[in-house]
Protein backbone atom coordinates (compact mmCIF):
# COMPACT_ATOMS: atom_id res chain seq x y z
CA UNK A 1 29.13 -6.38 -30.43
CA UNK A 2 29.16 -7.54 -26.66
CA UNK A 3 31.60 -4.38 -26.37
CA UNK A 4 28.68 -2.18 -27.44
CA UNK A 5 26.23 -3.74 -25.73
CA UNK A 6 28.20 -3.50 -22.34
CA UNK A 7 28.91 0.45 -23.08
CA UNK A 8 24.83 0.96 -23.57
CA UNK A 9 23.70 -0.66 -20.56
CA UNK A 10 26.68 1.14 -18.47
CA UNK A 11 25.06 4.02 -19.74
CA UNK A 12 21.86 2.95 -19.05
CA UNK A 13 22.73 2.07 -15.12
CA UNK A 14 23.86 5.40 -15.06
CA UNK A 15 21.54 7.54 -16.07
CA UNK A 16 18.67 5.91 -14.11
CA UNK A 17 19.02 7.95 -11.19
CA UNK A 18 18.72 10.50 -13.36
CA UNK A 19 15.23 9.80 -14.71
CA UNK A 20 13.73 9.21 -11.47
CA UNK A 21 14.51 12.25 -9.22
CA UNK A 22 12.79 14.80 -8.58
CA UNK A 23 13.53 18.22 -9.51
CA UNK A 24 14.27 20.61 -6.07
CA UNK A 25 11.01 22.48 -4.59
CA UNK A 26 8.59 19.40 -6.58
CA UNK A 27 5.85 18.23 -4.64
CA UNK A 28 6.24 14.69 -4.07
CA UNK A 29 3.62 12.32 -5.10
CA UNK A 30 2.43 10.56 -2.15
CA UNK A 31 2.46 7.08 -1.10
CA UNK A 32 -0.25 4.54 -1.48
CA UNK A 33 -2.62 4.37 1.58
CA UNK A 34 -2.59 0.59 1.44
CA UNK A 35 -1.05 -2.29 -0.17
CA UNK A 36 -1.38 -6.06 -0.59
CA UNK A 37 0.46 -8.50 0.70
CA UNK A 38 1.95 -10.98 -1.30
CA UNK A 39 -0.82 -13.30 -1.93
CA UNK A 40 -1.93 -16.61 -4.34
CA UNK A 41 -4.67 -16.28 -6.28
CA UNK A 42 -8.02 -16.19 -5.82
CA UNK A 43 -7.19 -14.54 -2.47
CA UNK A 44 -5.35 -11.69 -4.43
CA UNK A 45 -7.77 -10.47 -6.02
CA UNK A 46 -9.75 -10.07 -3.28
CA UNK A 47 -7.12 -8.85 -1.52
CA UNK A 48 -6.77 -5.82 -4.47
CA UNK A 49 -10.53 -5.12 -4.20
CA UNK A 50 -10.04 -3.97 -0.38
CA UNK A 51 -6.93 -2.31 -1.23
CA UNK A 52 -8.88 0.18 -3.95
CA UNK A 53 -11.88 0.71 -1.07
CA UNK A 54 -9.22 1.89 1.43
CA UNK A 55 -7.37 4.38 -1.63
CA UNK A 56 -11.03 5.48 -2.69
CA UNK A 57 -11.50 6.85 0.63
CA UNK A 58 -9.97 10.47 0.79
CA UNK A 59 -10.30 10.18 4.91
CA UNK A 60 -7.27 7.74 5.55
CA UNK A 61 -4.57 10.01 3.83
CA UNK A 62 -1.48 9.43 5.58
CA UNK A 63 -1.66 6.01 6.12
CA UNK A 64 -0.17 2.89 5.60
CA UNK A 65 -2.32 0.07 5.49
CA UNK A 66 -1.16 -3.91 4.26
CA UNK A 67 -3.69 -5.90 3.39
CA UNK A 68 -3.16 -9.55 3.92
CA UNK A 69 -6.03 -11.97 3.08
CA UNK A 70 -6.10 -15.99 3.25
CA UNK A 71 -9.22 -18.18 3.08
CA UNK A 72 -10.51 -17.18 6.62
CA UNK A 73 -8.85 -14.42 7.84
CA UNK A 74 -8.18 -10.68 6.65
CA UNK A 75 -4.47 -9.23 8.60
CA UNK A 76 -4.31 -5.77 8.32
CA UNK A 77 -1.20 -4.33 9.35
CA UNK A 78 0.62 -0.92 9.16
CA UNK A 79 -0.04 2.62 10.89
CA UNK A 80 -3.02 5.40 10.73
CA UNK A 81 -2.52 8.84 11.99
CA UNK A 82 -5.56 8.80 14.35
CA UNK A 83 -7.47 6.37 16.15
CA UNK A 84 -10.42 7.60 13.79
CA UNK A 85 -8.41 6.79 10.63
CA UNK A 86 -8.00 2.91 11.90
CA UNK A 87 -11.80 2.61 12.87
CA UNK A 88 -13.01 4.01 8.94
CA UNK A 89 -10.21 1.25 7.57
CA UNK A 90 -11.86 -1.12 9.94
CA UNK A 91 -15.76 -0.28 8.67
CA UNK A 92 -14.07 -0.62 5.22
CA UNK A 93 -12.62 -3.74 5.46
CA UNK A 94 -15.62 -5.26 7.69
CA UNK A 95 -17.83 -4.37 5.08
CA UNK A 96 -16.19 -6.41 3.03
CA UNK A 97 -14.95 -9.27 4.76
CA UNK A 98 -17.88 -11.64 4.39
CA UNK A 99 -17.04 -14.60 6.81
CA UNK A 100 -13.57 -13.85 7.11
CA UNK A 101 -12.17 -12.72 10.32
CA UNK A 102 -10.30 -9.58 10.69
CA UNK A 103 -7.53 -9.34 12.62
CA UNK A 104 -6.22 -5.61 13.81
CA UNK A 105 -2.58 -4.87 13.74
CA UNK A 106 -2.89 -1.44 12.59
CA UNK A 107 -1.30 1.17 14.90
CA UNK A 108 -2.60 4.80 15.22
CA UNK A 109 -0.05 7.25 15.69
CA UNK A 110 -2.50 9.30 17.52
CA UNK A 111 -4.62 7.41 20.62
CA UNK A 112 -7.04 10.45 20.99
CA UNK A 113 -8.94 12.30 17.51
């Protein structure tokens, strides 16, 4: 039985590439805008409710924002394509940062827009 068991998940391992590429010429499904940081509760949930106001805004495509909440401060972290793109996360987040601080360590990849 362990014999069988071993032969199924060898064929298991291998095959898993498999199932998650893509076939050639298929557009690829692009990455989040933002993330959370690894967080302890309550602080991530509130860190997931700024995380789905940065991905509901269709402006910030491209980038690459971590969200990193704690009882007084908001990081953000990561890298916008144009200065303009890091000021709309910045309205975002401000908006909904209460008394928390936020703290800017987002770099644009682009000074002027």
């Amino acid at each position: 039985m362990k014999h069988q068991a071993t032969l199924v998940l060898a064929a298991l391992l291998a095959a898993a590439p498999l199932t998650f590429a893509q076939a050639p010429g298929a557009p690829r499904s692009p990455d989040p805008v933002a993330s959370a940081a690894a967080t302890t509760e309550p602080t991530s949930e509130y860190a997931n409710s700024i995380v789905q106001a940065l991905l509901a805004d269709p402006s910030l495509a491209d980038s690459k924002i971590t969200v990193a909440p704690d009882e007084t401060t908001i990081t953000l972290t990561g890298v916008t394509k144009t200065q303009a793109q890091m000021k709309r996360v910045l309205e975002i987040v401000g908006g909904l940062a209460g008394d928390r601080k936020v703290i800017n360590v987002i770099q644009p990849e682009a000074m002027a827009s």
